[in-house]
N, C-alpha and C. Protein backbone atom coordinates (compact mmCIF):
# COMPACT_ATOMS: atom_id res chain seq x y z
N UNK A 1 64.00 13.96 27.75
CA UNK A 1 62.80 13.15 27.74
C UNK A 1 62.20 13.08 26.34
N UNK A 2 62.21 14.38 25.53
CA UNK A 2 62.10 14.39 24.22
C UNK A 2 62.50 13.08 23.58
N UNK A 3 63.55 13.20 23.61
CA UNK A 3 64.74 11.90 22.98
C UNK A 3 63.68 10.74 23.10
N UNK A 4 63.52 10.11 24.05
CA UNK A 4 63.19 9.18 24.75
C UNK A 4 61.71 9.06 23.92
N UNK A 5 60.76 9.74 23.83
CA UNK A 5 59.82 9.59 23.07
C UNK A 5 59.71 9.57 21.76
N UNK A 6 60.90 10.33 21.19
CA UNK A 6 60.54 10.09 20.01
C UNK A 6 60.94 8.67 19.45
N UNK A 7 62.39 8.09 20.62
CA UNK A 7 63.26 6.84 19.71
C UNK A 7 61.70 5.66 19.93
N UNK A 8 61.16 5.87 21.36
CA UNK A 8 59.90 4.73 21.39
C UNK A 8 59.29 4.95 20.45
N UNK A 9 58.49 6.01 19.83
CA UNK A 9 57.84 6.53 18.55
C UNK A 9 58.62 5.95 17.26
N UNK A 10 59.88 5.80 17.29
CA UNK A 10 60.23 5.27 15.90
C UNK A 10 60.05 3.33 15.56
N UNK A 11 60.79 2.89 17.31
CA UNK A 11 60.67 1.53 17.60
C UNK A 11 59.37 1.16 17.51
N UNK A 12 58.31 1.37 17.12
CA UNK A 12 56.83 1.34 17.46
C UNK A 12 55.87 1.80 16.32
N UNK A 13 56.89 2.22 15.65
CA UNK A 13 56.38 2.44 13.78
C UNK A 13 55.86 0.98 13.35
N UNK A 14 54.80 1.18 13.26
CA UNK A 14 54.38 0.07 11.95
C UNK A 14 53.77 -1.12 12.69
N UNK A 15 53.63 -1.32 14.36
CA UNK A 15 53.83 -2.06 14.99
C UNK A 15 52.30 -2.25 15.18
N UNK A 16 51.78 -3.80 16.04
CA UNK A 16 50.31 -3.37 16.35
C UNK A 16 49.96 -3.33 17.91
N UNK A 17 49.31 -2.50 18.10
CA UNK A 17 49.10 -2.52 19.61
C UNK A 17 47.32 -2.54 20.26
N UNK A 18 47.46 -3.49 21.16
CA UNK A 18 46.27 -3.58 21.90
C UNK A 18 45.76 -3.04 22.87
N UNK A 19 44.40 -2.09 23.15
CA UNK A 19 44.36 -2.12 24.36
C UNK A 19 43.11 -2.80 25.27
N UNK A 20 43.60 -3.92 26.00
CA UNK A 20 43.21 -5.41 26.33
C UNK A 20 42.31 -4.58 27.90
N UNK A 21 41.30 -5.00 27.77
CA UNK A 21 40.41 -4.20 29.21
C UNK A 21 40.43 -5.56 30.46
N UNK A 22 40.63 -5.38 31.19
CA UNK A 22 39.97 -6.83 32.02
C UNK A 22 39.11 -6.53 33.15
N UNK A 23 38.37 -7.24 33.71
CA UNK A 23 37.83 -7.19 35.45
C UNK A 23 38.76 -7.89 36.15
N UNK A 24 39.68 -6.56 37.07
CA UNK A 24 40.39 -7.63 38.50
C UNK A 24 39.43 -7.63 39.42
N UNK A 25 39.61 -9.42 39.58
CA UNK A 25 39.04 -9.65 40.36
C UNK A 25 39.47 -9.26 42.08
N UNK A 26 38.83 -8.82 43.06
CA UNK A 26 39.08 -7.79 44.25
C UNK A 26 37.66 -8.05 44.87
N UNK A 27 37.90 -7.92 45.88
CA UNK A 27 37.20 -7.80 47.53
C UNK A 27 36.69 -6.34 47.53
N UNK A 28 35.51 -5.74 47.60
CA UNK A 28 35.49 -4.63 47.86
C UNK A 28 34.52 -4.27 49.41
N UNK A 29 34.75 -3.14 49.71
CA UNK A 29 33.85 -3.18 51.15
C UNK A 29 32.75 -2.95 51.50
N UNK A 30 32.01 -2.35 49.95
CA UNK A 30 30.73 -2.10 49.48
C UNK A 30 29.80 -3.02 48.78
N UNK A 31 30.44 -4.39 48.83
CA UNK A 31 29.69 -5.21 47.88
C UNK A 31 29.92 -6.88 48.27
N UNK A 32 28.88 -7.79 48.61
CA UNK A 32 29.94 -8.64 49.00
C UNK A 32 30.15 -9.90 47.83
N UNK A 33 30.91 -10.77 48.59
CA UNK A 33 31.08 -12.02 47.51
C UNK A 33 30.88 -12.19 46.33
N UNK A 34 29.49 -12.78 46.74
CA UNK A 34 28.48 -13.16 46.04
C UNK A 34 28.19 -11.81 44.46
N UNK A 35 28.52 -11.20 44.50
CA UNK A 35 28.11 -9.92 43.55
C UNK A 35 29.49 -9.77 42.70
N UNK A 36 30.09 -9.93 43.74
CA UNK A 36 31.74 -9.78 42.84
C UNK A 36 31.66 -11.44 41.91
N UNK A 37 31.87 -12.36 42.24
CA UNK A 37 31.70 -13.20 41.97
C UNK A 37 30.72 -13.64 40.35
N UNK A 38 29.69 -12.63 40.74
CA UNK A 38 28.76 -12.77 39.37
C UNK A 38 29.21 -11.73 38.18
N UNK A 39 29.94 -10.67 39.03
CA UNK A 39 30.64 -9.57 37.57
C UNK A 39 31.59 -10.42 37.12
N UNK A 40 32.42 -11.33 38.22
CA UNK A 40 33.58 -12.34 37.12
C UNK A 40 32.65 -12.96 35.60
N UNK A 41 31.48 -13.40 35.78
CA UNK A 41 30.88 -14.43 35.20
C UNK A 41 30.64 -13.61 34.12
N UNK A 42 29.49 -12.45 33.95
CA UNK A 42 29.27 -11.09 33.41
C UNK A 42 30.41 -11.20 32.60
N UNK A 43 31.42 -10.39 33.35
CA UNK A 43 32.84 -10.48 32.37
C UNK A 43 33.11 -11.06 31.34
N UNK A 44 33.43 -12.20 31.75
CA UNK A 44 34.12 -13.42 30.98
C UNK A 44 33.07 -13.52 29.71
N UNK A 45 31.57 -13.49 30.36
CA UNK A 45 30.59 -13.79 29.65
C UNK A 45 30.87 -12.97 27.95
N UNK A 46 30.57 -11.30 28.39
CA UNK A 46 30.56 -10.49 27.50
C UNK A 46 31.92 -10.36 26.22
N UNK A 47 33.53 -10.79 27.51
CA UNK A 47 34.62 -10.84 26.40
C UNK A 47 34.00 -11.98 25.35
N UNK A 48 33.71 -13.08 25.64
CA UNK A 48 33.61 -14.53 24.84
C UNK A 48 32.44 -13.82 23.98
N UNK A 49 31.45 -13.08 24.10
CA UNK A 49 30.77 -12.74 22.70
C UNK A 49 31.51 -11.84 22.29
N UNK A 50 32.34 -10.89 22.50
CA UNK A 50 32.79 -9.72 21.93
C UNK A 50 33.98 -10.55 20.92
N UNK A 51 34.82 -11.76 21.98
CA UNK A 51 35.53 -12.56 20.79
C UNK A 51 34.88 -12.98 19.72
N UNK A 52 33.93 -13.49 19.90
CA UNK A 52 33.30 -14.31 18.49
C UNK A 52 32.74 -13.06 17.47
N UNK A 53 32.79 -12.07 18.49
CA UNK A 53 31.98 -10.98 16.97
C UNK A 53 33.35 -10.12 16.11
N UNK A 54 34.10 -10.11 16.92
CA UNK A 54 35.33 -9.53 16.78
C UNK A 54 36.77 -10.27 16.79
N UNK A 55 37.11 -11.33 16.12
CA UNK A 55 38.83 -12.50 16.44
C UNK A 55 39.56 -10.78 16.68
N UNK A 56 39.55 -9.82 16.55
CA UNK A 56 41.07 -8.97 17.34
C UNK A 56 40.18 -8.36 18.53
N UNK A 57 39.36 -8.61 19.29
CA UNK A 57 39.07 -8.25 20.84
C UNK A 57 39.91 -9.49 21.31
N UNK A 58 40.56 -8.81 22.56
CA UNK A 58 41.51 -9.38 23.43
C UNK A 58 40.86 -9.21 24.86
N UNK A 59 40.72 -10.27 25.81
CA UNK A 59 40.79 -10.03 27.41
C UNK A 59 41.56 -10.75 28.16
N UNK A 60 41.50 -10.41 29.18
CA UNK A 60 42.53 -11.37 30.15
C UNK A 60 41.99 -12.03 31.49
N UNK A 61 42.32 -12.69 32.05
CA UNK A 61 41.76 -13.55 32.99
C UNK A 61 43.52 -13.75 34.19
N UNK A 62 43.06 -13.98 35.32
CA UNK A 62 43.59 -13.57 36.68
C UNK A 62 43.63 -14.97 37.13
N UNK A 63 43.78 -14.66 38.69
CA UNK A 63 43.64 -16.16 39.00
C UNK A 63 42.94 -16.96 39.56
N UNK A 64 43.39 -18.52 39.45
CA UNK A 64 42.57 -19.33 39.06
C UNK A 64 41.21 -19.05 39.91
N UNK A 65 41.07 -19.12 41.09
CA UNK A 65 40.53 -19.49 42.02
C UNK A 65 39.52 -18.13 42.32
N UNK A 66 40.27 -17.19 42.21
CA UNK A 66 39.67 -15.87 42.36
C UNK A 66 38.81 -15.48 41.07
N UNK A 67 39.38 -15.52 39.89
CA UNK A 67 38.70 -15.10 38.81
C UNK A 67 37.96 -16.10 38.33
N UNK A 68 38.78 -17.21 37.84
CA UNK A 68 38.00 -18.35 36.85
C UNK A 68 36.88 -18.88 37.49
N UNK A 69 37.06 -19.16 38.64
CA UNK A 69 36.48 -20.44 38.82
C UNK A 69 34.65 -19.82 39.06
N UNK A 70 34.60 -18.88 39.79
CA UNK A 70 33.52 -18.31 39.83
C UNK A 70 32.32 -18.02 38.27
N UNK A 71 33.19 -17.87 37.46
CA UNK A 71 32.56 -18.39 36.05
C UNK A 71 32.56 -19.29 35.79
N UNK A 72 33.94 -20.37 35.70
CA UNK A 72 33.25 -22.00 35.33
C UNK A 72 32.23 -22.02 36.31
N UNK A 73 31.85 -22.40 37.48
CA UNK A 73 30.63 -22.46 37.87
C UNK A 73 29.58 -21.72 37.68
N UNK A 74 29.11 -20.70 36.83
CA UNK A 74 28.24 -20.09 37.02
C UNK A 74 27.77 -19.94 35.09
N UNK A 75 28.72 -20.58 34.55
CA UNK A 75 28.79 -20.93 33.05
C UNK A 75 29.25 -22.17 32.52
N UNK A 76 28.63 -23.17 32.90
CA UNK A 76 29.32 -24.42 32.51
C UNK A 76 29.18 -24.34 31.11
N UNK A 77 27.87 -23.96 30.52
CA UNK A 77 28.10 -24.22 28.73
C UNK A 77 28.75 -23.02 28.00
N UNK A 78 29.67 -22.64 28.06
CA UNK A 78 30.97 -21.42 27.91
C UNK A 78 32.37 -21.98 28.49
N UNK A 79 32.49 -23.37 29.11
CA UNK A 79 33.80 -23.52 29.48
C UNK A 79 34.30 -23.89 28.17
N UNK A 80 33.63 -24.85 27.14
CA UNK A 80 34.88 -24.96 26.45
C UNK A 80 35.31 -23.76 24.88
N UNK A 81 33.96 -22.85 25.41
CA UNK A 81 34.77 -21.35 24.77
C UNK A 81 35.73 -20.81 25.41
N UNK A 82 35.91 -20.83 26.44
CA UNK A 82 36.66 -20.06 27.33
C UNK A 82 38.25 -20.95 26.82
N UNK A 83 38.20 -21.96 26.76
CA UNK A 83 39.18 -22.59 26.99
C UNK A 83 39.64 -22.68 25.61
N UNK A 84 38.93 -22.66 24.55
CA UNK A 84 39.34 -22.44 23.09
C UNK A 84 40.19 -21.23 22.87
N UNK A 85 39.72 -19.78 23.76
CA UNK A 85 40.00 -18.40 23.61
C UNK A 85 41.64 -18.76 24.37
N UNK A 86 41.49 -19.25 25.65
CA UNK A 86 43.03 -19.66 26.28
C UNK A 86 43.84 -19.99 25.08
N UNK A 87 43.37 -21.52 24.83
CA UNK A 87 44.18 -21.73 24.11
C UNK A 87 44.60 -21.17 23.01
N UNK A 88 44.07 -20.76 21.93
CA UNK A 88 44.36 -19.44 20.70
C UNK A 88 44.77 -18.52 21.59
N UNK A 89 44.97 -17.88 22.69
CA UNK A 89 45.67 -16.64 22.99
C UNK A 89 44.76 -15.27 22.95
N UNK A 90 43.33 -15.44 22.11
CA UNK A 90 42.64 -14.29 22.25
C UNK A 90 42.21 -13.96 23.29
N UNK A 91 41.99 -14.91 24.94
CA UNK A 91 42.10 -14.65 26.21
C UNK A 91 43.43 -14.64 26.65
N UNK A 92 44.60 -13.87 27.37
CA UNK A 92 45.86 -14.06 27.89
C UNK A 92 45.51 -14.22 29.20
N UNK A 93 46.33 -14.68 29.62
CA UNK A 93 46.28 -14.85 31.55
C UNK A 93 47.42 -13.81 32.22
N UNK A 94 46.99 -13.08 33.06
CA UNK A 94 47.47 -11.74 33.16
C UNK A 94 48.62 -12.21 34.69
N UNK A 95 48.03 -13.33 35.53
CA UNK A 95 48.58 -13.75 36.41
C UNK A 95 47.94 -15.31 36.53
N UNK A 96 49.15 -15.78 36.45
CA UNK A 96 48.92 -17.24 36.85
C UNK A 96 49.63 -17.59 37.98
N UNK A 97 48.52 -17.06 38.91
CA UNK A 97 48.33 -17.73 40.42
C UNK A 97 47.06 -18.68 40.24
N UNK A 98 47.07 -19.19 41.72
CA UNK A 98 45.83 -19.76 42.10
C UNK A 98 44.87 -19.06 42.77
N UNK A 99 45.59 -18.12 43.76
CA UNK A 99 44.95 -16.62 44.52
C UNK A 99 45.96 -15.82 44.01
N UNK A 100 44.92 -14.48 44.33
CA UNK A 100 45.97 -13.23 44.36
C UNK A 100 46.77 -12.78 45.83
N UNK A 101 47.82 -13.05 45.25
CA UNK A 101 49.08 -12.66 46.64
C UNK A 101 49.34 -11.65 46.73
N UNK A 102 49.42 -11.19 48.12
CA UNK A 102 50.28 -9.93 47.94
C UNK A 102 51.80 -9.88 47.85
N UNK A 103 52.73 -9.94 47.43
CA UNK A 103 53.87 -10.07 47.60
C UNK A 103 54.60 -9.51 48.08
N UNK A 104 54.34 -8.01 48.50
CA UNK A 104 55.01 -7.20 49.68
C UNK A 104 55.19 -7.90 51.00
N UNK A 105 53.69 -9.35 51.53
CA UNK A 105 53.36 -9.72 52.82
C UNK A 105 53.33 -11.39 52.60
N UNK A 106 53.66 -11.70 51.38
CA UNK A 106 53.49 -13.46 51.30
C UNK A 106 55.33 -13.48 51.34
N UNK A 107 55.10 -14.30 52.15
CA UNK A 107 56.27 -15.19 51.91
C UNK A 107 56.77 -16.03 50.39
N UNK A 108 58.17 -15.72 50.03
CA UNK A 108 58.71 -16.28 49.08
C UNK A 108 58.34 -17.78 48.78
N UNK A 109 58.58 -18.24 49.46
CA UNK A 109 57.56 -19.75 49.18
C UNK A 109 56.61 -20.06 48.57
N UNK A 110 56.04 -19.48 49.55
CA UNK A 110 54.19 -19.24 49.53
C UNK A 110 53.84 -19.09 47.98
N UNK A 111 54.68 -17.60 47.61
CA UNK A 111 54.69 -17.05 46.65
C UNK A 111 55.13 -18.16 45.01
N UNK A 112 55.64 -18.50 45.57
CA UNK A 112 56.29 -19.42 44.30
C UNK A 112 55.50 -20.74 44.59
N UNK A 113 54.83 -21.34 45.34
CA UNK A 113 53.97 -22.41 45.40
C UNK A 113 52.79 -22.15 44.67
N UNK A 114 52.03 -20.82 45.22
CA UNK A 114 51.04 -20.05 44.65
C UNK A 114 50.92 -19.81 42.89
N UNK A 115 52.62 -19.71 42.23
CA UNK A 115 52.47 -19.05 41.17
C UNK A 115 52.50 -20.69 40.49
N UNK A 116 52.97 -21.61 41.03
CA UNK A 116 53.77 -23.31 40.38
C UNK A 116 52.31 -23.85 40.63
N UNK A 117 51.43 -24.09 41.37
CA UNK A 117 50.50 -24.56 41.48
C UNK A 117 48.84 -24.06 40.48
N UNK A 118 49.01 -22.89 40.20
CA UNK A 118 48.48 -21.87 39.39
C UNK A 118 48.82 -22.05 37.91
N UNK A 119 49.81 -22.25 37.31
CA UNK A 119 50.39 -22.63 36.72
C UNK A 119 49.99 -24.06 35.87
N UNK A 120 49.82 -24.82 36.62
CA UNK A 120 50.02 -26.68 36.81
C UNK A 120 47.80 -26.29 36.21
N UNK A 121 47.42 -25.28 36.89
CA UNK A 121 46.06 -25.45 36.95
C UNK A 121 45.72 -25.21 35.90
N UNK A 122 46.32 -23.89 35.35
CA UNK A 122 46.00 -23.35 34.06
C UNK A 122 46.38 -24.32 32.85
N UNK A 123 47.66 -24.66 33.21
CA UNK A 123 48.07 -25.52 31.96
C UNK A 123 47.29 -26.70 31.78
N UNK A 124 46.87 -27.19 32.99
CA UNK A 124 46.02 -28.85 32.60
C UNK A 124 44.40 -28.15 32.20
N UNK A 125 44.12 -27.02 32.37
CA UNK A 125 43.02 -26.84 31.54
C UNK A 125 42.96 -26.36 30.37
N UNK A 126 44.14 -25.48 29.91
CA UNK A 126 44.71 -24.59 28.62
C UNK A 126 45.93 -25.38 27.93
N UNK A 127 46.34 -26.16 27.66
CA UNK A 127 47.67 -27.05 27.88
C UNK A 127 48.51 -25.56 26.58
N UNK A 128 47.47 -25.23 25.92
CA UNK A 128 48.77 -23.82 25.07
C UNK A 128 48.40 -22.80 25.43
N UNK A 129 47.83 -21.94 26.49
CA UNK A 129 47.63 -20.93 27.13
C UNK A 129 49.18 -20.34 27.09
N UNK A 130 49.33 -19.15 27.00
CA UNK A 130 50.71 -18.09 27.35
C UNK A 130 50.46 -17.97 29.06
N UNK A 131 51.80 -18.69 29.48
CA UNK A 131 51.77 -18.26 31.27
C UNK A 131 52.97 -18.02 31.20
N UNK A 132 53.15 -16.84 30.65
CA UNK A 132 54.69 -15.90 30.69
C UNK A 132 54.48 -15.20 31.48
N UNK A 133 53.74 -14.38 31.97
CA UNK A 133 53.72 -13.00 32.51
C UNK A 133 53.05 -12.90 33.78
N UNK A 134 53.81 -12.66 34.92
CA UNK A 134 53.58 -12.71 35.78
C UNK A 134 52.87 -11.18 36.63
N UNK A 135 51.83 -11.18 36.73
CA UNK A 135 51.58 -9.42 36.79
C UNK A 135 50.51 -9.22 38.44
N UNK A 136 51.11 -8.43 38.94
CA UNK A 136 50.31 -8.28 40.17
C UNK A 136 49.98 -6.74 40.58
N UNK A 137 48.28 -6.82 39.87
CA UNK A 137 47.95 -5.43 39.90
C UNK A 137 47.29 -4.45 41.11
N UNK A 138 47.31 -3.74 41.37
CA UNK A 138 46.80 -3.11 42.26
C UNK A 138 47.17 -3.66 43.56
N UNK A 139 48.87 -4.05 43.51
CA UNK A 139 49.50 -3.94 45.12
C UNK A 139 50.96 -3.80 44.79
N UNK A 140 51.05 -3.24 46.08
CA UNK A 140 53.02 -2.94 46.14
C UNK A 140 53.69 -4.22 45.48
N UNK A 141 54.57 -3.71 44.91
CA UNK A 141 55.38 -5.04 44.16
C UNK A 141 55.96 -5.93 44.78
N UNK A 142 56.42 -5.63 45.74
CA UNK A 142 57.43 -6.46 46.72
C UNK A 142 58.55 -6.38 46.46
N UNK A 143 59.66 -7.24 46.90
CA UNK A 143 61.28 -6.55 47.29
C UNK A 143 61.29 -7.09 45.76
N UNK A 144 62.93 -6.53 45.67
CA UNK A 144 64.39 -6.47 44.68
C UNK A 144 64.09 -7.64 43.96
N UNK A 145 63.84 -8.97 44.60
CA UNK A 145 64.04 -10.27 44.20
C UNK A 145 62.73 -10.95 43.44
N UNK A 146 62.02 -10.16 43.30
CA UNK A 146 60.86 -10.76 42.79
C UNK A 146 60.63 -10.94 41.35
N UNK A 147 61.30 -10.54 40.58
CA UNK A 147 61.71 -11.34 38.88
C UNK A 147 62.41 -12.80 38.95
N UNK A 148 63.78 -12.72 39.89
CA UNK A 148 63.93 -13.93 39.76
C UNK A 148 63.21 -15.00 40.53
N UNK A 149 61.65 -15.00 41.96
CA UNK A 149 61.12 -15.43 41.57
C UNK A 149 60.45 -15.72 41.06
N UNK A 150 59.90 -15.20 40.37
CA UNK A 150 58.87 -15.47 39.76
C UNK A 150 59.28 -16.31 38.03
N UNK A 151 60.50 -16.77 38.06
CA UNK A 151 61.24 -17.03 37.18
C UNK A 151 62.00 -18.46 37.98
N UNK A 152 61.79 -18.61 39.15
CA UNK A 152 61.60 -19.70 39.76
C UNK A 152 60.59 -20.30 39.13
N UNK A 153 58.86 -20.27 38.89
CA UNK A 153 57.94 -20.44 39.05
C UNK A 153 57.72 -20.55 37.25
N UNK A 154 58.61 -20.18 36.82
CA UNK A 154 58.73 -20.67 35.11
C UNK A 154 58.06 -19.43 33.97
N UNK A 155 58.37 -17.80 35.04
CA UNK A 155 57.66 -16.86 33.98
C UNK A 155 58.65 -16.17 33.60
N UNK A 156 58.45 -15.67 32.66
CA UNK A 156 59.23 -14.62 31.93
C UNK A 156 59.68 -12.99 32.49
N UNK A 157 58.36 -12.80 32.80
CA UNK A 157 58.40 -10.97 32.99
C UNK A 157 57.45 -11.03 34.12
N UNK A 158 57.88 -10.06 34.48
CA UNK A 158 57.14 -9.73 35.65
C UNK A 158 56.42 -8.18 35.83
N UNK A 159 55.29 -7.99 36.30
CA UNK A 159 55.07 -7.03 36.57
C UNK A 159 54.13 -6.47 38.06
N UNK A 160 54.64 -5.55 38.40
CA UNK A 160 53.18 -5.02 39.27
C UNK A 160 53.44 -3.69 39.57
N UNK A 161 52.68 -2.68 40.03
CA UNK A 161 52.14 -1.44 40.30
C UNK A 161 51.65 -1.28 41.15
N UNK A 162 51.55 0.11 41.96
CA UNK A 162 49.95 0.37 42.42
C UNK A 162 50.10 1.69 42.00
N UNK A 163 48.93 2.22 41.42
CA UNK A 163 48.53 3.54 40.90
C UNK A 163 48.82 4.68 41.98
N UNK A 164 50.24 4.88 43.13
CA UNK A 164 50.49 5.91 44.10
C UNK A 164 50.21 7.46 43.12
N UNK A 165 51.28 7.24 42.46
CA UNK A 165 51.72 8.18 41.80
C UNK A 165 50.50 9.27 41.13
N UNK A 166 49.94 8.31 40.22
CA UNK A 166 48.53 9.29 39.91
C UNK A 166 47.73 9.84 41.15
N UNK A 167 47.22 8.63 41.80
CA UNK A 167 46.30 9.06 43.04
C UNK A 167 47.14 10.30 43.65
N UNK A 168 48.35 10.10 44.16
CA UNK A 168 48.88 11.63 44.89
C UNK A 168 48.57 12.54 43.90
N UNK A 169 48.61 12.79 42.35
CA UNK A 169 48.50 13.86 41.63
C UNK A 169 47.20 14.14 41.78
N UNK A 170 46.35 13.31 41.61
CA UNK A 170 44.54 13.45 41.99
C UNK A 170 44.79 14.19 43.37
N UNK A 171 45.24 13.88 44.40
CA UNK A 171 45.49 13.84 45.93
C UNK A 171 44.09 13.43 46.50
C-alpha cells in the first residue's frame, strides 16, 4: 500500500488540486421543501460572491430541476452570473440530470432519458458548460453496466458512492 502512495505522491507533484464544496440537493425528514429549496438559493447565492471575490473558488451544481431551478426562481438577477460561472467552468455540474435518480431502482431507460434530457437542459442554458461527469452522490451506484450508460447519454466518467464504509467505522 506504501508503494501505491507514494507512486500517487510522485504523479501529483507539481499538480493543482481543488477542494470544490457543494450543497446536494436532498429531501430531508426534518425540514420540508420549501427550506431546502431556499438553502439551494443561499448556496448558489454565496458560491457566485465567493467567485467574484476569489476567480480560483470553485462550486458545483446538481440537477436541473432539483438544484437549479429553485434558485433561478428565487434569483432572477444572478441568472446570468450563474450562467457566466457555467460557462467559464468556475461552476462545474457534478450531475447532469434533470432529477436525481437512483440508479440501483430507475430503470436503464429512465436513466439515460433522465441524464439526455438533463443534458439538452444544461447545454441550451450553458451551451460551454463541462457535462462530462456523471456523479451520483449519496446512493448505491447501481449494477456493472452503468459507465457504459451513462456513456450512452454522452458522459465521460462516472461516479457514485454512498459513505457505507465510514458510517460502519463510525457504527
Amino acid at each position: 500500500m506504501d508503494a501505491n502512495i507514494e507512486e500517487l505522491r510522485r504523479k501529483a507533484a507539481g499538480g493543482t488540486f481543488f477542494i470544490i464544496p457543494y450543497c446536494h440537493p436532498d429531501y430531508s425528514w426534518t425540514h420540508h421543501r420549501e427550506w431546502h429549496e431556499e438553502r439551494y438559493a443561499v448556496s448558489f447565492c454565496d458560491a457566485l460572491d465567493l467567485m467574484a471575490a476569489d476567480p480560483g473558488f470553485r462550486f458545483i451544481a446538481e440537477p436541473w430541476i432539483d438544484h437549479v431551478i429553485p434558485f433561478l426562481e428565487r434569483c432572477p438577477d444572478r441568472v446570468e452570473e450563474f450562467r457566466e460561472r457555467l460557462n467559464s467552468g468556475q461552476m462545474g455540474v457534478q450531475a447532469f440530470t434533470l432529477t436525481s435518480p437512483r440508479p440501483a431502482t430507475c430503470g436503464d431507460e429512465t436513466f439515460v432519458r433522465n441524464m439526455t434530457l438533463g443534458r439538452r437542459r444544461y447545454s441550451h442554458f450553458a451551451p460551454d458548460a463541462e457535462l462530462s461527469v456523471m456523479s451520483c452522490p449519496d446512493v448505491a451506484i447501481g449494477h456493472s453496466q452503468m459507465p457504459q450508460i451513462v456513456t450512452l447519454a454522452g458522459g465521460l466518467m462516472y461516479r457514485g458512492w454512498r459513505s457505507d464504509t465510514a458510517l460502519s467505522a463510525k457504527r
